[in-house]
N, C-alpha and C. Protein backbone atom coordinates (compact mmCIF):
# COMPACT_ATOMS: atom_id res chain seq x y z
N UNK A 1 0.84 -1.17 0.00
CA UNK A 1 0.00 0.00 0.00
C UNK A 1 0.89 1.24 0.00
N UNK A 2 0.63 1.99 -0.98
CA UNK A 2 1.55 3.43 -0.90
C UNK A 2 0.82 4.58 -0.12
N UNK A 3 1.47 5.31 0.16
CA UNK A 3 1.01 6.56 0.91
C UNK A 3 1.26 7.89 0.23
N UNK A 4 0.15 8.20 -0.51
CA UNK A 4 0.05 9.78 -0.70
C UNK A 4 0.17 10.65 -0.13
N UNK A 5 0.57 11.56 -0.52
CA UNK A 5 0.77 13.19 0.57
C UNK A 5 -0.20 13.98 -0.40
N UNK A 6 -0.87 14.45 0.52
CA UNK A 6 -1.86 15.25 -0.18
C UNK A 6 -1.48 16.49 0.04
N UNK A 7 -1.24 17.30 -0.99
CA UNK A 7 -1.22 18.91 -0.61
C UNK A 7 -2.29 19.79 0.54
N UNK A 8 -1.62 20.74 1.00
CA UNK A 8 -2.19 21.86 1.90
C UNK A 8 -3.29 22.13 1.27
N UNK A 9 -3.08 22.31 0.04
CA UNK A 9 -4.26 23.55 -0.86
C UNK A 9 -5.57 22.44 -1.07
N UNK A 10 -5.47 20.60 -1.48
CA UNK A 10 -6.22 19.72 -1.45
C UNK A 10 -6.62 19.36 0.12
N UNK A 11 -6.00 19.82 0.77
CA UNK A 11 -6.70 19.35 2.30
C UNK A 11 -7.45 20.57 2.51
N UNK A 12 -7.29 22.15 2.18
CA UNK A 12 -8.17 22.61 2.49
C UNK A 12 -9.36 22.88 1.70
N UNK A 13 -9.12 22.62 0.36
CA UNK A 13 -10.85 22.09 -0.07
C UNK A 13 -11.27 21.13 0.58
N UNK A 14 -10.61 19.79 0.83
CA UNK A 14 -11.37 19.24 0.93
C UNK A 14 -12.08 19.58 2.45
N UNK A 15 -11.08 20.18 3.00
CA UNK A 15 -11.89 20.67 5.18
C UNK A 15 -12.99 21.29 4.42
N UNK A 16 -12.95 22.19 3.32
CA UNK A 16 -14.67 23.29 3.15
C UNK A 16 -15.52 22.38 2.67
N UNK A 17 -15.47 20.93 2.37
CA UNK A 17 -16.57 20.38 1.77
C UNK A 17 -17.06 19.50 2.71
N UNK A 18 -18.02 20.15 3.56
CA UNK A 18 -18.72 19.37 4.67
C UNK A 18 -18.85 18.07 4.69
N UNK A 19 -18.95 17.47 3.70
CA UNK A 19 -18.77 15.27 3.32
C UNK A 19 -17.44 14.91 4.44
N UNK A 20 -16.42 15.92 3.53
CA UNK A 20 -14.72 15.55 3.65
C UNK A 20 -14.05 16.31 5.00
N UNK A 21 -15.02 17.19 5.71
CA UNK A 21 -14.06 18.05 6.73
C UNK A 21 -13.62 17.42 7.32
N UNK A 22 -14.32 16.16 8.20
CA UNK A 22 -13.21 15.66 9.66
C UNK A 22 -12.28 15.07 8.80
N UNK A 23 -11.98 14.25 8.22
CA UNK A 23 -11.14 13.74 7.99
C UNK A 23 -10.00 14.41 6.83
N UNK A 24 -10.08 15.54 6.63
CA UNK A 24 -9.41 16.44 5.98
C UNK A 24 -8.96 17.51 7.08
N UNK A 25 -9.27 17.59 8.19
CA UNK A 25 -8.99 18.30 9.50
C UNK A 25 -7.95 16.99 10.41
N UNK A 26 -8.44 15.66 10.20
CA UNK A 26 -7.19 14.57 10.80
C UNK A 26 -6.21 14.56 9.90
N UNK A 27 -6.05 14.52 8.56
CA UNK A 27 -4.92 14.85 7.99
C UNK A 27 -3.99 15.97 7.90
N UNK A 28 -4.43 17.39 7.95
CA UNK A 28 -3.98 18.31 8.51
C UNK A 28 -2.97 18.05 9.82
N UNK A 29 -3.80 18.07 11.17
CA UNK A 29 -3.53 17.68 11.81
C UNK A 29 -2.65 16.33 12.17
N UNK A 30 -2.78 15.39 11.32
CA UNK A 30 -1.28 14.15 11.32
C UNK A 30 -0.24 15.07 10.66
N UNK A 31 -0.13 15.58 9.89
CA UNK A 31 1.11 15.85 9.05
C UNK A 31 1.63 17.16 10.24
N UNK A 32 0.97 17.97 10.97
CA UNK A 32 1.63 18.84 11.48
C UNK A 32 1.64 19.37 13.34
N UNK A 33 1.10 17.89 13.36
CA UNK A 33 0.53 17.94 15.00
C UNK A 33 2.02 17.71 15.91
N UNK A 34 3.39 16.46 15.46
CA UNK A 34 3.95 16.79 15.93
C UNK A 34 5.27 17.63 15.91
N UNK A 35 5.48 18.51 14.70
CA UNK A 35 6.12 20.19 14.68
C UNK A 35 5.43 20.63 15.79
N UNK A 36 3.92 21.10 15.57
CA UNK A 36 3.68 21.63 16.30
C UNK A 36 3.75 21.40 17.81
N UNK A 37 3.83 20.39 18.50
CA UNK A 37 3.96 20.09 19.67
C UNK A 37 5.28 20.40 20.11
N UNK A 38 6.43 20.34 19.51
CA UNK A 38 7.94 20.57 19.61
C UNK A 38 7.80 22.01 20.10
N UNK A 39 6.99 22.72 18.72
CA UNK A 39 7.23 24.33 18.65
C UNK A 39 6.94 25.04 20.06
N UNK A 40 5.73 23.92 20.62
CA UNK A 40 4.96 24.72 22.11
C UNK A 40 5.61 24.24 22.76
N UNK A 41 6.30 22.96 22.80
CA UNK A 41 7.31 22.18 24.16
C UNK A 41 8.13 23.39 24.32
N UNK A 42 9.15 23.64 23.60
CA UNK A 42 10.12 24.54 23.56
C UNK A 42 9.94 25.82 24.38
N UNK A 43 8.39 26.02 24.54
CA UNK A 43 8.53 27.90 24.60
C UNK A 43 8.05 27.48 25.63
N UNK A 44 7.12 26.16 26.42
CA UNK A 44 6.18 25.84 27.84
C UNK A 44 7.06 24.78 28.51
N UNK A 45 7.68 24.26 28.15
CA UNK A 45 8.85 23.62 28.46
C UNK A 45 8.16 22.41 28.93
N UNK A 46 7.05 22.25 30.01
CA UNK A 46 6.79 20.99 30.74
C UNK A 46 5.83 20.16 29.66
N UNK A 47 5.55 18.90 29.06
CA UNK A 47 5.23 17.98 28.80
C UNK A 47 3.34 18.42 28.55
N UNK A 48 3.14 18.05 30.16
CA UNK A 48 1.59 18.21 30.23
C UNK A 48 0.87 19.78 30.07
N UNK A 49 1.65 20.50 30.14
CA UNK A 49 1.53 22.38 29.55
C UNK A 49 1.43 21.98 27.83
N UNK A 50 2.45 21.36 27.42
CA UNK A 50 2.84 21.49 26.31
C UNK A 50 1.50 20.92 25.29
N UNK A 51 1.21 19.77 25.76
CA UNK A 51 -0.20 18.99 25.57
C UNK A 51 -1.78 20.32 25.97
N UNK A 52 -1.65 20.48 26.48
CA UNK A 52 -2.75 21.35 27.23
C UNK A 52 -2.70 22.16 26.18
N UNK A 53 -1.92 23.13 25.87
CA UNK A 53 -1.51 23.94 24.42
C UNK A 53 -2.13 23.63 23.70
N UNK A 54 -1.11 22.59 23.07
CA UNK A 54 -2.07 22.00 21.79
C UNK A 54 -3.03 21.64 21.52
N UNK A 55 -3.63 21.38 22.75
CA UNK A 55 -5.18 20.86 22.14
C UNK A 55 -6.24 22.37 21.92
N UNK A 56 -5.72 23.59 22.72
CA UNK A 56 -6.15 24.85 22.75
C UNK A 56 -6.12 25.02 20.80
N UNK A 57 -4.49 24.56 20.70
CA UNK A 57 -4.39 25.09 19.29
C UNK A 57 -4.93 24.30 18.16
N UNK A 58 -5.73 22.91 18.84
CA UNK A 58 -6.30 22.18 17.74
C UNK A 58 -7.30 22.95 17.45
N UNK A 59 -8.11 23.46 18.67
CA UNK A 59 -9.41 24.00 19.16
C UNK A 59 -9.66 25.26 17.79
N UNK A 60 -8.52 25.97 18.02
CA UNK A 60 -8.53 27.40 17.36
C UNK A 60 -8.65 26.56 15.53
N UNK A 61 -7.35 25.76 15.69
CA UNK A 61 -7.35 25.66 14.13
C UNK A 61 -8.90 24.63 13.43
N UNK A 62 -9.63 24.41 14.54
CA UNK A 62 -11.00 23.76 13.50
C UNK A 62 -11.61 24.76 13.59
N UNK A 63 -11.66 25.83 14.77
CA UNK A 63 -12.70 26.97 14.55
C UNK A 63 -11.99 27.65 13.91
N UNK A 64 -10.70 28.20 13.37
CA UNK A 64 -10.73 28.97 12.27
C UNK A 64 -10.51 28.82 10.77
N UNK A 65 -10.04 27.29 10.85
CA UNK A 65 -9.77 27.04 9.44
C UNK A 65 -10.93 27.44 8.03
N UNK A 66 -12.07 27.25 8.93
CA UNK A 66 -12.68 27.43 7.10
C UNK A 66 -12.43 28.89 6.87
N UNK A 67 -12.71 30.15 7.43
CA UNK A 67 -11.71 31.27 7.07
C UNK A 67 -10.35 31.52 6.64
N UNK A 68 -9.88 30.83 6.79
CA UNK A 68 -8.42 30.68 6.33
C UNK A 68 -8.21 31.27 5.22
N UNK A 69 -7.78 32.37 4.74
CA UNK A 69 -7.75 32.50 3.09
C UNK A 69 -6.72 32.37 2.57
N UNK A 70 -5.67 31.84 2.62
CA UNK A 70 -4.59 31.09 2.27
C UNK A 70 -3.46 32.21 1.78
N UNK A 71 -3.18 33.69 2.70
CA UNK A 71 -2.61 34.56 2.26
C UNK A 71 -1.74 34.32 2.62
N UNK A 72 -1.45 32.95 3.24
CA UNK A 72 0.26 32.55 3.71
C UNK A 72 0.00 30.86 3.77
N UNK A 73 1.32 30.23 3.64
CA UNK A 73 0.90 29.10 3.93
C UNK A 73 0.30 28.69 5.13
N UNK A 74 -0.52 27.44 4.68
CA UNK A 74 -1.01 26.47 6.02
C UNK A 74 -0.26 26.30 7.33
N UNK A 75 1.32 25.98 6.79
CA UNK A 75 2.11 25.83 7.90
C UNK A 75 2.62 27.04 8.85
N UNK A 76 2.54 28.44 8.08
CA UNK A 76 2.71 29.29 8.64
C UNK A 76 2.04 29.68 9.82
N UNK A 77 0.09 29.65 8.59
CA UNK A 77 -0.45 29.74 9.96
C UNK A 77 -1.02 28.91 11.54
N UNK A 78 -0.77 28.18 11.00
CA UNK A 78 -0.49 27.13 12.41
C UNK A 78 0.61 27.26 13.04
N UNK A 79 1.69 27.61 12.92
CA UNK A 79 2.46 27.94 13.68
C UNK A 79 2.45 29.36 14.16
N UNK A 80 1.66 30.34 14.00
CA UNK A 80 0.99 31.80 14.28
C UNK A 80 0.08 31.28 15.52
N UNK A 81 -0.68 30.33 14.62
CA UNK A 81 -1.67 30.29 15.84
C UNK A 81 -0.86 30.04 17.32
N UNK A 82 -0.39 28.39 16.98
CA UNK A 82 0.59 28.03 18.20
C UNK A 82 1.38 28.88 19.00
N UNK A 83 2.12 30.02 18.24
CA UNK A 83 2.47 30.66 18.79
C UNK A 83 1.64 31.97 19.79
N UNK A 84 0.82 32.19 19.51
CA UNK A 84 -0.06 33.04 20.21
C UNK A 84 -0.77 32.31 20.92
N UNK A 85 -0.96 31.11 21.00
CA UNK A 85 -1.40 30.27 22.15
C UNK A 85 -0.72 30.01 23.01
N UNK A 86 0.43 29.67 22.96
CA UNK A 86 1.72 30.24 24.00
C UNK A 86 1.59 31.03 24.45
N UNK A 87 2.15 31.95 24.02
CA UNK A 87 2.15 33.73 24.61
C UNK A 87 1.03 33.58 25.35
N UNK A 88 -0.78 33.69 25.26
CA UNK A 88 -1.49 33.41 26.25
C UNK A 88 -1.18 32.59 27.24
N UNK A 89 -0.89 31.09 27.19
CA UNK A 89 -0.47 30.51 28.18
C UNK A 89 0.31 31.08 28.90
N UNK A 90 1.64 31.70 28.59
CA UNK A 90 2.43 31.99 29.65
C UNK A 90 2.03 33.19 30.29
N UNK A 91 1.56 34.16 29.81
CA UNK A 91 0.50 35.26 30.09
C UNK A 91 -0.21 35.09 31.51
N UNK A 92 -1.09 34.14 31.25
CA UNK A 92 -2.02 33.61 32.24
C UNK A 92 -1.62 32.93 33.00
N UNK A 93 -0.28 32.34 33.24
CA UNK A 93 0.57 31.34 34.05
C UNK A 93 1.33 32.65 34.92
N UNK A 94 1.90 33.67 34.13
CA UNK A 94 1.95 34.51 35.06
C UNK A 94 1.31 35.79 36.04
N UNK A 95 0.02 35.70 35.31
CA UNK A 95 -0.80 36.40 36.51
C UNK A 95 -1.68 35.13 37.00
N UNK A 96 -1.78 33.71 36.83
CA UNK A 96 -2.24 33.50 37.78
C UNK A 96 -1.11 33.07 39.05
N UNK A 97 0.07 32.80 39.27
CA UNK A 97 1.08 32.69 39.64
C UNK A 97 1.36 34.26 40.59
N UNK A 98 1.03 35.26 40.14
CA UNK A 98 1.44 36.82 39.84
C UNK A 98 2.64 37.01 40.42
N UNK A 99 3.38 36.46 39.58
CA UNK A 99 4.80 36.75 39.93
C UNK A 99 5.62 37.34 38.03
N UNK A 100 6.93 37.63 38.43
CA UNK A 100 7.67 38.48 37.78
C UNK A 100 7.63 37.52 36.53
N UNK A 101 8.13 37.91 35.37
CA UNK A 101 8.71 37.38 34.19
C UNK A 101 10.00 36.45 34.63
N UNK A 102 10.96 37.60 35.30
CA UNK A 102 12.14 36.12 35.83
C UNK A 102 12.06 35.14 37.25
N UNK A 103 10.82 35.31 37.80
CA UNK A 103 10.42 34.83 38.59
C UNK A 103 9.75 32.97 37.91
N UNK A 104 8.73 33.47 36.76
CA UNK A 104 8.36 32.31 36.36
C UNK A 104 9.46 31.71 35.15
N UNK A 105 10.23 32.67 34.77
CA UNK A 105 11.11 32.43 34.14
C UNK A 105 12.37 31.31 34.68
N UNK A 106 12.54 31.15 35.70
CA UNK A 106 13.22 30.77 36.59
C UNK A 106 12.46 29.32 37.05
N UNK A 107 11.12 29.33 37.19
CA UNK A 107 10.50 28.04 37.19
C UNK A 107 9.99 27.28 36.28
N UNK A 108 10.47 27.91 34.78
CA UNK A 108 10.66 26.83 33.61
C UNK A 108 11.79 26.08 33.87
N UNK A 109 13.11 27.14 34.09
CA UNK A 109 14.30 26.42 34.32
C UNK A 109 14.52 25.03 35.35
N UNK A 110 13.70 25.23 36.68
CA UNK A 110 13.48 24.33 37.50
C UNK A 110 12.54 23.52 36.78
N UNK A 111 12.07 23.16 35.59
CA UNK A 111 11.18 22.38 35.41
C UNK A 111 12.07 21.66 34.70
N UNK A 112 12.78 22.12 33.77
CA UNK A 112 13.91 21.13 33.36
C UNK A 112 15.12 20.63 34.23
N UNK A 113 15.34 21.51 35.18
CA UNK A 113 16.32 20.79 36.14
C UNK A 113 15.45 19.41 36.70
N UNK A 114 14.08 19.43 36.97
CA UNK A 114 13.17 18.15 37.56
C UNK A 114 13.22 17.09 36.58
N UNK A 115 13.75 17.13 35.15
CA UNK A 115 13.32 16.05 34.40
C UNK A 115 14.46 15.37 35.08
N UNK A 116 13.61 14.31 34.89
CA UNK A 116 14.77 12.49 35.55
C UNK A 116 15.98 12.35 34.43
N UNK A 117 16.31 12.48 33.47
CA UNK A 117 17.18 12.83 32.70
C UNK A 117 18.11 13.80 32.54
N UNK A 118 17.59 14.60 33.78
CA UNK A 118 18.22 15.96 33.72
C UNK A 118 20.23 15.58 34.11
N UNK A 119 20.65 16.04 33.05
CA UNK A 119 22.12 15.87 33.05
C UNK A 119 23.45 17.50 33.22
N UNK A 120 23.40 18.37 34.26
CA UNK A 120 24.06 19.39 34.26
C UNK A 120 24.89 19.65 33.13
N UNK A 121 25.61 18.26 32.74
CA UNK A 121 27.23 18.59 32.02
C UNK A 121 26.93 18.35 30.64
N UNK A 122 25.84 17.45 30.03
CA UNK A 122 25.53 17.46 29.23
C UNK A 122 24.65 18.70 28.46
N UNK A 123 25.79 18.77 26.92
CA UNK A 123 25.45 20.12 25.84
C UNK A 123 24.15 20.20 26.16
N UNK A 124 23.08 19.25 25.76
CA UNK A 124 21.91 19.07 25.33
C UNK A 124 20.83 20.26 26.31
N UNK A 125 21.28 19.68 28.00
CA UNK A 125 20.83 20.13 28.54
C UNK A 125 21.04 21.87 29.00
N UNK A 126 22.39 22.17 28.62
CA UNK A 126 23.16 23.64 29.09
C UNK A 126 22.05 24.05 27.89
N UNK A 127 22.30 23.79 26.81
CA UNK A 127 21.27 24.93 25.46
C UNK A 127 20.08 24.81 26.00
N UNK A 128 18.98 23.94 26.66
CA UNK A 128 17.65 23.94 27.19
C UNK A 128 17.71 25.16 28.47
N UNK A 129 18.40 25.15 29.08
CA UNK A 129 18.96 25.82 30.02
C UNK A 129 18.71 27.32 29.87
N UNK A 130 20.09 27.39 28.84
CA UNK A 130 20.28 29.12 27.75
C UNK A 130 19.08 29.27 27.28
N UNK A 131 18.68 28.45 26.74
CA UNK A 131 17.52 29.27 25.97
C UNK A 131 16.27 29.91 26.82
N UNK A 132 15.83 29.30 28.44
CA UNK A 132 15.64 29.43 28.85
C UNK A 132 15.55 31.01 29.86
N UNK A 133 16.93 31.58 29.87
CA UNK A 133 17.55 32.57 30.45
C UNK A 133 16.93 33.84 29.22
N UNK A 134 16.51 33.40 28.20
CA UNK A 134 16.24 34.40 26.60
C UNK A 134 15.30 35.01 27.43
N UNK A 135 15.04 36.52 26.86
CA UNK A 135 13.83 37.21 26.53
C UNK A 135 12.72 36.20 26.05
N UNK A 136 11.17 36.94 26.30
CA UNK A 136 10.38 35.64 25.79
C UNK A 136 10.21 35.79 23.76
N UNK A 137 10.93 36.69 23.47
CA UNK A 137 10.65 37.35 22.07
C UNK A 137 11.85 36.49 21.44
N UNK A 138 13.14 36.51 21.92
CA UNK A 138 14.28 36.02 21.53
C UNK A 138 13.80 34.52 21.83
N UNK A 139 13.59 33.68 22.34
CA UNK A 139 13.31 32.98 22.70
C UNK A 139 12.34 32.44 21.29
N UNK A 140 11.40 32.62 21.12
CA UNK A 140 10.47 32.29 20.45
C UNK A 140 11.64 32.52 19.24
N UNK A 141 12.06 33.39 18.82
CA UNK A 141 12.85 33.42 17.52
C UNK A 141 14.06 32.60 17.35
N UNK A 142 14.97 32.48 18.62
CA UNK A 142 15.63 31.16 18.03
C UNK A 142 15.03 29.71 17.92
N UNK A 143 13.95 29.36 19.12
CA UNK A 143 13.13 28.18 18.62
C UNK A 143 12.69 27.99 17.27
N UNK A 144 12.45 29.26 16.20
CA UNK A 144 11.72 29.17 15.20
C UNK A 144 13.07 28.59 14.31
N UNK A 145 14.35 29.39 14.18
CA UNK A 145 15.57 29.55 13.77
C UNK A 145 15.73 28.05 13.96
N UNK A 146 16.45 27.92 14.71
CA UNK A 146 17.74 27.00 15.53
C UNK A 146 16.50 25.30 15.14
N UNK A 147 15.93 25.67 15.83
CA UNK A 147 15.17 24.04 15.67
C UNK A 147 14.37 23.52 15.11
N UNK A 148 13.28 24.81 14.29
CA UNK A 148 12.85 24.72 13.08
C UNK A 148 13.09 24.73 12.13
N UNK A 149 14.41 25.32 11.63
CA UNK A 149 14.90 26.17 10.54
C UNK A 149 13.86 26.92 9.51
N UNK A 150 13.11 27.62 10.29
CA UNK A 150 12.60 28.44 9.52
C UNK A 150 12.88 29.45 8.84
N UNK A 151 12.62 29.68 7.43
CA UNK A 151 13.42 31.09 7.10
C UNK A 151 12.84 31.97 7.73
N UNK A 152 13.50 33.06 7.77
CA UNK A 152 13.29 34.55 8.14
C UNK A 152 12.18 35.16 7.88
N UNK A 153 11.99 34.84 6.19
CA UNK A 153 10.77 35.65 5.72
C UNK A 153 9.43 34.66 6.14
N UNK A 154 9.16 33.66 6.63
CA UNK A 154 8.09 32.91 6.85
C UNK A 154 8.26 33.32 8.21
N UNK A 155 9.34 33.25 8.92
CA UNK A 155 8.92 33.72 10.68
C UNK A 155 8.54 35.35 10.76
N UNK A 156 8.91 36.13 9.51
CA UNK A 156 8.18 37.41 9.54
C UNK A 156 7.03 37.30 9.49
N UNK A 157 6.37 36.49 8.49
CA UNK A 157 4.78 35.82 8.62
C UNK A 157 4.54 35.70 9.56
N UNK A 158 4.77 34.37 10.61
CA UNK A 158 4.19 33.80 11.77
C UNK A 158 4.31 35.33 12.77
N UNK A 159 5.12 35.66 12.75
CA UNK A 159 5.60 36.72 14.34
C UNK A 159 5.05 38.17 13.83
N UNK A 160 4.75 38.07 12.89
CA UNK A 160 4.41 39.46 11.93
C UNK A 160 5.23 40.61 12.73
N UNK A 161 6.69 40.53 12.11
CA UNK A 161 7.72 41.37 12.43
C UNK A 161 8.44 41.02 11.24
N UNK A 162 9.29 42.43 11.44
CA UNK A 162 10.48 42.62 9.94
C UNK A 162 11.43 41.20 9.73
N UNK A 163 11.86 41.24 8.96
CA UNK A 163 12.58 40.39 8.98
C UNK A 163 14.22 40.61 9.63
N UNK A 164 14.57 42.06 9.17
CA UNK A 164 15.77 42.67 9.74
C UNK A 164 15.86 42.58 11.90
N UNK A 165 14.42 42.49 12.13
CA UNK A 165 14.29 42.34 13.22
C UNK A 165 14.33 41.65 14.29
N UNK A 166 13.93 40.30 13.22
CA UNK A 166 13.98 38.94 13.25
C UNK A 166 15.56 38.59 13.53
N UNK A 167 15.78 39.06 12.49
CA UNK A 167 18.01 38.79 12.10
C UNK A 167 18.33 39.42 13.47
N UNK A 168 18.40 40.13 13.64
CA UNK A 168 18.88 41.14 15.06
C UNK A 168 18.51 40.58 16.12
N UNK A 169 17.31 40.10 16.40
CA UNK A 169 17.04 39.13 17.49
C UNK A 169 17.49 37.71 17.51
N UNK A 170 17.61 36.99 16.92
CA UNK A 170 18.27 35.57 16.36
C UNK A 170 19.89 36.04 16.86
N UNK A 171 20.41 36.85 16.37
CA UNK A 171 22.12 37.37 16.89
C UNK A 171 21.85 37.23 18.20
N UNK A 172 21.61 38.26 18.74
CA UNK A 172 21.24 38.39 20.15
C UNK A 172 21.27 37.15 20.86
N UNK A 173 20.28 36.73 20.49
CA UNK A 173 20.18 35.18 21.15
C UNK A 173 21.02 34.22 21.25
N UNK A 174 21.61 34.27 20.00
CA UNK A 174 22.95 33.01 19.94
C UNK A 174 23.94 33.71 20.37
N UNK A 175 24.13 34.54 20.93
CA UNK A 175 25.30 35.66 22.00
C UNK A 175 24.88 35.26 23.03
N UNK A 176 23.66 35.25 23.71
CA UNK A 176 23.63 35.06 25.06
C UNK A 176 23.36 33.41 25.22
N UNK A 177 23.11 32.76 24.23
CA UNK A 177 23.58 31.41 24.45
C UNK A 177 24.43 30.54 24.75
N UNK A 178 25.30 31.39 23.61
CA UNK A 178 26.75 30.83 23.84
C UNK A 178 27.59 31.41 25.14
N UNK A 179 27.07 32.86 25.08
CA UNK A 179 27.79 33.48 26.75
C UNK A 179 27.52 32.22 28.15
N UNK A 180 25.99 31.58 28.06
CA UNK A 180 25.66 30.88 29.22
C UNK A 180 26.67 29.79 29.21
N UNK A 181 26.73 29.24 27.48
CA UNK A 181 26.83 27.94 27.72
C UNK A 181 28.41 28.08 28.12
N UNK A 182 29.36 28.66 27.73
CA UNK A 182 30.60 28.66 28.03
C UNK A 182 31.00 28.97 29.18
N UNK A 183 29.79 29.67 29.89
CA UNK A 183 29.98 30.56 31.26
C UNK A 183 29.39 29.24 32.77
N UNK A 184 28.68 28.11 31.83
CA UNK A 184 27.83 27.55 33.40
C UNK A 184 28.70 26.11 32.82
């Protein structure tokens, strides 16, 4: 049995043709459910946050997909969405918490120091670490960069920021990355 890949542009006719939506909304969703779960792990750091997310961002993408007018790709905007489902999450994690930015910032970090795997000396873990210590803007932009490899001009899409801005923040970031990692 072979396996077709059906295009973005054929999955979203087929989501507008009420016969074909759910199962043109599960294919969607297989091909990009786990990017997307990476993209929210990264910025919520814990597992069951990260899950909780996504299902917010399944939520959004069946209620907004049939609007969708395809002025960017599919993948873009799912990763827009995801990303602004974040940003709320952590939003609301910190006023219900009501503590500082490096306050909860500081108890992502302890959330990865708690994983049972957690290894001090190991690279893997110092960059989870650094990235951690980021602005939440820098942050989101090297996740997009570094582990997505997204270009520039598609994370200007998702983040709807310049791209020159983008570049300047991405620097930034891999400066204070590398400052941690050489420094802890």
């Amino acid at each position: 049995m072979s396996l077709t890949l059906t295009s973005d542009s054929e999955l979203l006719a087929e989501f507008r043709n009420p016969p074909t939506r759910e199962k043109a909304y599960t294919s969607i969703i297989r091909k990009y459910q786990e990017k997307l779960y990476w993209h929210i792990r990264r910025m919520v750091v814990d597992h069951d946050d990260a899950n909780d997310v996504l299902q917010n961002v399944l939520i959004r993408v069946w209620n907004g997909l049939e609007n969708f007018r395809e002025d960017s790709q599919l993948y873009t905007w799912l990763y827009r969405v995801a990303t602004n489902e974040c940003l709320t999450f952590l939003e609301q994690q910190k006023k219900r918490a009501s503590v500082s930015l490096s306050e909860m910032e500081s108890g992502l970090e302890n959330k990865i120091k708690a994983d049972k795997h957690f290894d001090p000396q190991k690279l893997e873990w110092k960059l989870q670490l650094a990235i951690q210590q980021l602005p939440e803007k820098q942050r989101i932009v090297f996740s997009l960069r570094y582990y997505d490899e997204m270009p520039y001009e598609q994370m200007s899409r998702v983040l709807e920021t310049s791209e020159g801005a983008l570049k300047a923040s991405y620097h930034h970031a891999v400066k204070k990355v590398e400052d941690y990692i050489l420094n802890h």
